[in-house]
Protein backbone atom coordinates (compact mmCIF):
# COMPACT_ATOMS: atom_id res chain seq x y z
CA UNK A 1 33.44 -59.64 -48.45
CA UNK A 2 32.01 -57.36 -50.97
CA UNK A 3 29.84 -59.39 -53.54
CA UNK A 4 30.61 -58.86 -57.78
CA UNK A 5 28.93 -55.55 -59.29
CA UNK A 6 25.47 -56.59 -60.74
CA UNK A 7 26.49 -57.94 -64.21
CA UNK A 8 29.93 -59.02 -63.18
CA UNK A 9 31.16 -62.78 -63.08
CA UNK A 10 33.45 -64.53 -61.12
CA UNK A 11 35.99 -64.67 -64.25
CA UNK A 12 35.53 -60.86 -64.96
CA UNK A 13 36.85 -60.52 -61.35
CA UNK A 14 39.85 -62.69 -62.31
CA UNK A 15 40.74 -61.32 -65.19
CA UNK A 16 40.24 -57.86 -63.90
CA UNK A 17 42.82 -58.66 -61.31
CA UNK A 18 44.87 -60.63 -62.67
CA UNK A 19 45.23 -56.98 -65.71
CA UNK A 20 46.03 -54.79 -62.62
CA UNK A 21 48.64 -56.41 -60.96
CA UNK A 22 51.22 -58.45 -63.35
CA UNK A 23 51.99 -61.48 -62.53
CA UNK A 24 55.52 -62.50 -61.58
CA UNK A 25 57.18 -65.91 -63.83
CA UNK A 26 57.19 -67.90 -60.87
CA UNK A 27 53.63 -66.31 -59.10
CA UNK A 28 50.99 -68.82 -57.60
CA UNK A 29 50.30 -71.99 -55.64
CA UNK A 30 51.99 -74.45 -57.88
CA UNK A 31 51.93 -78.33 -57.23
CA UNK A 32 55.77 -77.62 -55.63
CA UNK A 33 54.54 -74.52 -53.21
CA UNK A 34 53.48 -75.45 -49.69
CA UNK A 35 50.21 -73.48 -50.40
CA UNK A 36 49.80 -75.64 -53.42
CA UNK A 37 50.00 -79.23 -51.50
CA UNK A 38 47.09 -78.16 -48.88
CA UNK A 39 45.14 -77.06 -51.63
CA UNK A 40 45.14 -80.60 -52.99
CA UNK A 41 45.08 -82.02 -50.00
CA UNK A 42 41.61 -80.51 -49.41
CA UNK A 43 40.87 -81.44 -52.86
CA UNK A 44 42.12 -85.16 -52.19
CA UNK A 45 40.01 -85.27 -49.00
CA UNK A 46 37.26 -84.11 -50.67
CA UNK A 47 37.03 -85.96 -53.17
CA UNK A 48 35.20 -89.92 -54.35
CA UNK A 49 37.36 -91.98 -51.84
CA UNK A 50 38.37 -89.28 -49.73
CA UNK A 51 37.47 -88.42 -46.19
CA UNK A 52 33.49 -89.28 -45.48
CA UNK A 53 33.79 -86.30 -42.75
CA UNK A 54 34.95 -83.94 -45.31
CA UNK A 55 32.78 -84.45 -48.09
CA UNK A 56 29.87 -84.30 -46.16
CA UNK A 57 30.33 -81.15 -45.02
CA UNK A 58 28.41 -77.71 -46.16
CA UNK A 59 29.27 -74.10 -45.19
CA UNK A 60 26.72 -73.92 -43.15
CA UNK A 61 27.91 -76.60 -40.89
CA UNK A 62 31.45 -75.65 -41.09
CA UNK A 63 30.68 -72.18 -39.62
CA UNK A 64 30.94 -73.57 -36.19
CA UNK A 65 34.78 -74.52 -37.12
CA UNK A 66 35.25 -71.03 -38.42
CA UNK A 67 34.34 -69.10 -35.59
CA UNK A 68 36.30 -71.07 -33.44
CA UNK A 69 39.35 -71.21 -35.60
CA UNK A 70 39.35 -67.10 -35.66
CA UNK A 71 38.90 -67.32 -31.81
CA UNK A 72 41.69 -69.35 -31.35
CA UNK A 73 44.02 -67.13 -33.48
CA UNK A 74 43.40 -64.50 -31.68
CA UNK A 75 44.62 -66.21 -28.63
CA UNK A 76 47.66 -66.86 -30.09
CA UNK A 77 48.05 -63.37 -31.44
CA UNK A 78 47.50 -61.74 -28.29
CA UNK A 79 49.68 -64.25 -26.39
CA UNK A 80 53.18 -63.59 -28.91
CA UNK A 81 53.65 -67.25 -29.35
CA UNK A 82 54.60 -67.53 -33.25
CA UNK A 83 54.42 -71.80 -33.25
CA UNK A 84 51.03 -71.01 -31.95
CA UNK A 85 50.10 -68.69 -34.77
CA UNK A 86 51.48 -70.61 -37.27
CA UNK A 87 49.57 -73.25 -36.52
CA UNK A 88 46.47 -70.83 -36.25
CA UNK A 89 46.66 -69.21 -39.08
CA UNK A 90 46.99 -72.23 -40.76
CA UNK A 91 43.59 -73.62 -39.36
CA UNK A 92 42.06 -70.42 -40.52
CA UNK A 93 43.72 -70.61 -44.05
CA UNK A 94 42.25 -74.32 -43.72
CA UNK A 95 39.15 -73.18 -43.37
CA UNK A 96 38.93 -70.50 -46.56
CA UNK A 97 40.45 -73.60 -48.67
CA UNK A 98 37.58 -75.72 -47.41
CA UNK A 99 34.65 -73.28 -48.41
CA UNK A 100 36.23 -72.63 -51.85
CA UNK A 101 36.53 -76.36 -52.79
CA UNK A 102 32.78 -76.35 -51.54
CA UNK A 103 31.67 -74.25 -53.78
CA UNK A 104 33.85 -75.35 -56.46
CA UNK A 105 31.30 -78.79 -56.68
CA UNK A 106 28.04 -77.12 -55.87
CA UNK A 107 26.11 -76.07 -58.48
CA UNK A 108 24.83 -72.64 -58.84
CA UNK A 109 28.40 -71.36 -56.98
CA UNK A 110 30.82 -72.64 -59.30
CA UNK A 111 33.82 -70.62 -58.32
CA UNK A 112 37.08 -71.76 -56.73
CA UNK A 113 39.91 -70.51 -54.10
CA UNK A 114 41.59 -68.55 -57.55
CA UNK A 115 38.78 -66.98 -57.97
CA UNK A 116 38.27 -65.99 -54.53
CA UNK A 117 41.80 -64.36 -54.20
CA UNK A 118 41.07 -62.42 -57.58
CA UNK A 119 38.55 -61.57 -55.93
CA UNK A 120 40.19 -59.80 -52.71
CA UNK A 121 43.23 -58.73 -55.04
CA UNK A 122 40.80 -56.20 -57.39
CA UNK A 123 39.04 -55.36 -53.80
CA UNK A 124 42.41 -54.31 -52.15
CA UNK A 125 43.62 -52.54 -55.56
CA UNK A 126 40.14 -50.76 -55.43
CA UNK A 127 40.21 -49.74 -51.80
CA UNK A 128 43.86 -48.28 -52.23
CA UNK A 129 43.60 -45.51 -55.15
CA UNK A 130 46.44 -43.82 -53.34
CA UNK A 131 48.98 -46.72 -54.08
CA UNK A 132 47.66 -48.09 -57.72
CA UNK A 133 47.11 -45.00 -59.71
CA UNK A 134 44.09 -43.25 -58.57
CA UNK A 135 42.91 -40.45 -58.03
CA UNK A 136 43.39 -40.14 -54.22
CA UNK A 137 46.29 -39.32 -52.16
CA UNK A 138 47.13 -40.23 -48.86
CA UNK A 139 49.99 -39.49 -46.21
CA UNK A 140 48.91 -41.08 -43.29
CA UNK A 141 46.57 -43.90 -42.01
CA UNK A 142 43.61 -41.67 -40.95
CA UNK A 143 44.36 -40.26 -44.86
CA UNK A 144 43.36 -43.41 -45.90
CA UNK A 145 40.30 -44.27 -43.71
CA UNK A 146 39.04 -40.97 -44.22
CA UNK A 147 38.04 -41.77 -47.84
CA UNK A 148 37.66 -45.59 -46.96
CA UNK A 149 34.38 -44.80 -46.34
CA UNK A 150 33.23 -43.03 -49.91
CA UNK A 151 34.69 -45.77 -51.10
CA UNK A 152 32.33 -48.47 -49.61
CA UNK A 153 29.89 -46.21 -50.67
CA UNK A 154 30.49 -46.67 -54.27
CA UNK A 155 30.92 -50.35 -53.80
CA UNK A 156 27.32 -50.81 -52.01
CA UNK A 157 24.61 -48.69 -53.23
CA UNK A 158 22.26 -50.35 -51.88
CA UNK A 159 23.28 -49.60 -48.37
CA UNK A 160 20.95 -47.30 -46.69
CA UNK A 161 22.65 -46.71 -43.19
CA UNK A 162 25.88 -46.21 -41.80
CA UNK A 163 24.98 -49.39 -39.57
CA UNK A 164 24.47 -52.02 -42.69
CA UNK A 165 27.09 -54.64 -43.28
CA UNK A 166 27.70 -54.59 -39.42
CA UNK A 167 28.00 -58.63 -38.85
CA UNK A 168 25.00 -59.14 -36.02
CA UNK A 169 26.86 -62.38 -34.61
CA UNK A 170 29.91 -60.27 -33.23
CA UNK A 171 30.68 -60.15 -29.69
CA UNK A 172 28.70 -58.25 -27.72
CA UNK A 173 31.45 -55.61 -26.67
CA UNK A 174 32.91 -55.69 -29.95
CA UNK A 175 29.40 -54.74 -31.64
CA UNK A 176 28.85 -52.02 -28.97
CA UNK A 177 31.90 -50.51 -30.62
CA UNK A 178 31.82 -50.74 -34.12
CA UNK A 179 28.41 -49.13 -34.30
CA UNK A 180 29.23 -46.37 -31.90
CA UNK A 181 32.03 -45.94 -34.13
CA UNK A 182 29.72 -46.19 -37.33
CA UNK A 183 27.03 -43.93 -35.83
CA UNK A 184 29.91 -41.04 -35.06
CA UNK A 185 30.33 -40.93 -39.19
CA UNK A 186 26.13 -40.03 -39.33
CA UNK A 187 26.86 -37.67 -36.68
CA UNK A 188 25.15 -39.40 -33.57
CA UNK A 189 27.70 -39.01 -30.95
CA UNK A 190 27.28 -41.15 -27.91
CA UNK A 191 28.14 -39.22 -24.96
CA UNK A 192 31.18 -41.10 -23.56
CA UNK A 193 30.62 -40.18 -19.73
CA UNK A 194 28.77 -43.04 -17.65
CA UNK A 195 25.25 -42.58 -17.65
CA UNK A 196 24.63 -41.33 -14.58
CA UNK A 197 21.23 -43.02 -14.44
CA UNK A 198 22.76 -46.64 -15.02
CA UNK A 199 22.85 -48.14 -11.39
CA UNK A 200 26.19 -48.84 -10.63
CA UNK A 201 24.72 -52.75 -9.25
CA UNK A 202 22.41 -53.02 -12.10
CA UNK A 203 19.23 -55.47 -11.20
CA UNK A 204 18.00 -56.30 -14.28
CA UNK A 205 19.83 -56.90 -17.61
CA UNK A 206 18.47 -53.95 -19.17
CA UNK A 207 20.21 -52.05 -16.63
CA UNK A 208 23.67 -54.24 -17.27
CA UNK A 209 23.21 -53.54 -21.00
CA UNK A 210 22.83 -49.44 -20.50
CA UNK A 211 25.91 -49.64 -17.61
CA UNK A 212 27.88 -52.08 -20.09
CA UNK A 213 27.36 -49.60 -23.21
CA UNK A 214 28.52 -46.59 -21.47
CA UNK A 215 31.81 -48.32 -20.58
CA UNK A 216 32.02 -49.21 -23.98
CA UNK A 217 31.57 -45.85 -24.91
CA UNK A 218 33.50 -44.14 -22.30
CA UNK A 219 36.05 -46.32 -23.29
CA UNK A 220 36.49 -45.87 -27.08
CA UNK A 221 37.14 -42.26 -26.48
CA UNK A 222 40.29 -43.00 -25.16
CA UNK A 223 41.46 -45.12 -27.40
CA UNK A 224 40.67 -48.43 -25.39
CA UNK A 225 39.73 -52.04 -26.55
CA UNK A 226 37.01 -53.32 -24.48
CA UNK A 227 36.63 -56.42 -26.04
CA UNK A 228 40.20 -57.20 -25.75
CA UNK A 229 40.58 -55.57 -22.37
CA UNK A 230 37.84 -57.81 -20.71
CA UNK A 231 40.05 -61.17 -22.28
CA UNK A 232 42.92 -59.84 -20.58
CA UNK A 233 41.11 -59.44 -17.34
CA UNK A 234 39.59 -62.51 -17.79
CA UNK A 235 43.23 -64.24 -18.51
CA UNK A 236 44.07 -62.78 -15.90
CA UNK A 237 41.42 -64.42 -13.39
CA UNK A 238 42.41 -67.66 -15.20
CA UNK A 239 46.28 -67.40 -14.42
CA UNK A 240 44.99 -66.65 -10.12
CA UNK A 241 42.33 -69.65 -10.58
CA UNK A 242 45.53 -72.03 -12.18
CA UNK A 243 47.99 -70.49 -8.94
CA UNK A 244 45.35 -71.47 -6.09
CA UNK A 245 44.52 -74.78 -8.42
CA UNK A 246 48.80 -75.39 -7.85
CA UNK A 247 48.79 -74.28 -4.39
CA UNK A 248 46.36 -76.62 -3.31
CA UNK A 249 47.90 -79.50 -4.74
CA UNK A 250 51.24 -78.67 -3.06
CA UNK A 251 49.16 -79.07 -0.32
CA UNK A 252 47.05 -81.55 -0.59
CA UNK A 253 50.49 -83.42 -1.47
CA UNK A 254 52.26 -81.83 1.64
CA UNK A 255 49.43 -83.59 3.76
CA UNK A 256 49.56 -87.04 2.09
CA UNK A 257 53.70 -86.76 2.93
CA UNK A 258 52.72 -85.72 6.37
CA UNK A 259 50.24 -88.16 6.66
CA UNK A 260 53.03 -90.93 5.33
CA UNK A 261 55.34 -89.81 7.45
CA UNK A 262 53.18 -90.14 10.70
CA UNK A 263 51.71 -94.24 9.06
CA UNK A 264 55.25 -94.72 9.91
C-alpha cells in the first residue's frame, strides 16, 4: 500500500478523502452495521479482559495468519463455492481489522481501520483520473493500465527501477511473472520460446530454475497463468490420489466381507 506523501498525516489522508467523495446520511460502520459489530468485537478481544491470545499479538507474528488466510481465499475463489468465500473473505477482512486495532494502541503508529480506508479511498480516487475529474481519459481496461504506470510514478519518486515494490516473498511462479511483466515496460523482453539450452531433465536446480522460467515466460505470452495453472494440475493429482485412496478402501472392505463370509 502506498505510504502518505512526505509531510502528510494520517488525518490529512482522511480528510482528503473523506472532501472527494461525499459521504452518504447513512455511510459507515455504525454500532448497528455487521461491519461495525466485528470491529468491536476485535476491539472487545483486544482489549484489558479480553482474549490473552489476541492482545498478545504483533503484526509481525500475525503475518503467518495473513498469508494463509489469502491462500485459503483463493481456494475458495477458484473452486466457485460462495459459503466458502464468505467465510474467506471474512478471515481476510479479520485480519486487516486486527492490524488496524494494533496499531491503533502502539505508539509511534497511532492510526486506526478509518484511517486506513481513507487511506485506500484517496488512493483509488487518485489512481482513477478518468472517473473523478482528471485529466485522463480512458475507454477500455488496457486505457487505464496504460497510464497506471505514470501514475505510480508520481506516487513513488523514490523508485529507481521498474522492479521496486515487487513483494520478494511471492510465489515463485508468480514472481517469475510479474517481473517479466515489469521488465517488458523497461524494454527487456524475455524471449518466450524454451531455452533451447535448458535440459529438458534438468540435474541441478539451476538448470530447473532456467527450464522453469522459460515456461513461465513462454507461457505469459499467451495469456496463461502459471501459478494458477500448476494449482489446477496439482488439484488435479489430489482428486486421482483421493479416487485410488476410495478405491482401496472399497477394497480393503470387499476383502474383510469376503473374509467374513468365508469365518462362516
Amino acid at each position: 500500500m502506498r505510504q502518505p506523501s512526505e509531510g502528510a498525516s494520517v488525518g490529512d489522508i482522511r480528510n482528503r478523502a473523506q472532501a472527494i467523495i461525499p459521504e452518504p446520511a447513512a455511510a459507515g460502520p455504525t454500532e448497528a452495521s455487521a461491519l461495525g459489530e466485528l470491529i468491536r468485537t476485535v476491539a472487545l478481544l483486544r482489549a484489558p479482559g479480553g482474549c490473552p491470545w489476541d492482545a498478545d499479538q504483533t503484526h509481525e507474528s500475525l503475518v503467518q495468519y495473513l498469508v494463509e488466510e489469502s491462500w485459503e481465499l483463493i481456494d475458495a475463489i477458484e473452486s466457485g463455492d460462495r459459503d466458502e468465500m464468505i467465510e474467506e473473505l471474512g478471515d481476510v477482512l479479520y485480519q486487516v481489522l486486527f492490524h488496524a486495532d494494533i496499531a491503533a494502541h502502539t505508539p509511534g503508529e497511532d492510526f486506526d481501520i478509518e484511517d486506513v480506508a481513507a487511506h485506500m479511498t484517496a488512493k483509488m480516487v487518485s489512481r482513477h483520473p478518468h472517473v473523478f475529474g482528471g485529466d485522463r481519459t480512458a475507454e477500455t481496461a488496457d486505457d487505464v493500465v496504460s497510464f497506471w504506470e505514470d501514475l505510480k510514478a508520481d506516487e513513488k519518486p523514490h523508485r529507481t527501477s521498474v522492479l521496486d515494490g515487487i513483494p520478494r516473498g511471492m510465489p515463485a511462479l508468480a514472481l517469475a511473472q510479474k517481473v517479466i511483466g515489469k521488465a517488458e515496460k523497461a524494454g527487456v523482453v524475455v524471449d518466450a520460446v524454451p531455452d533451447a539450452a535448458a535440459p529438458v531433465t534438468p540435474a541441478t536446480e539451476d538448470e530447473l530454475g532456467r527450464l522453469l522460467f522459460s515456461l513461465v515466460a513462454s507461457a505469459r505470452s499467451q495469456g496463461l497463468d502459471a501459478e494458477r495453472a500448476l494449482r489446477h494440475a496439482v488439484r488435479g493429482f489430489e482428486d486421482e490420489v483421493r479416487a485410488a485412496e476410495r478405491a482401496a478402501a472399497r477394497a480393503d472392505a470387499g476383502r474383510a466381507a469376503a473374509d467374513g463370509d468365508a469365518d462362516r
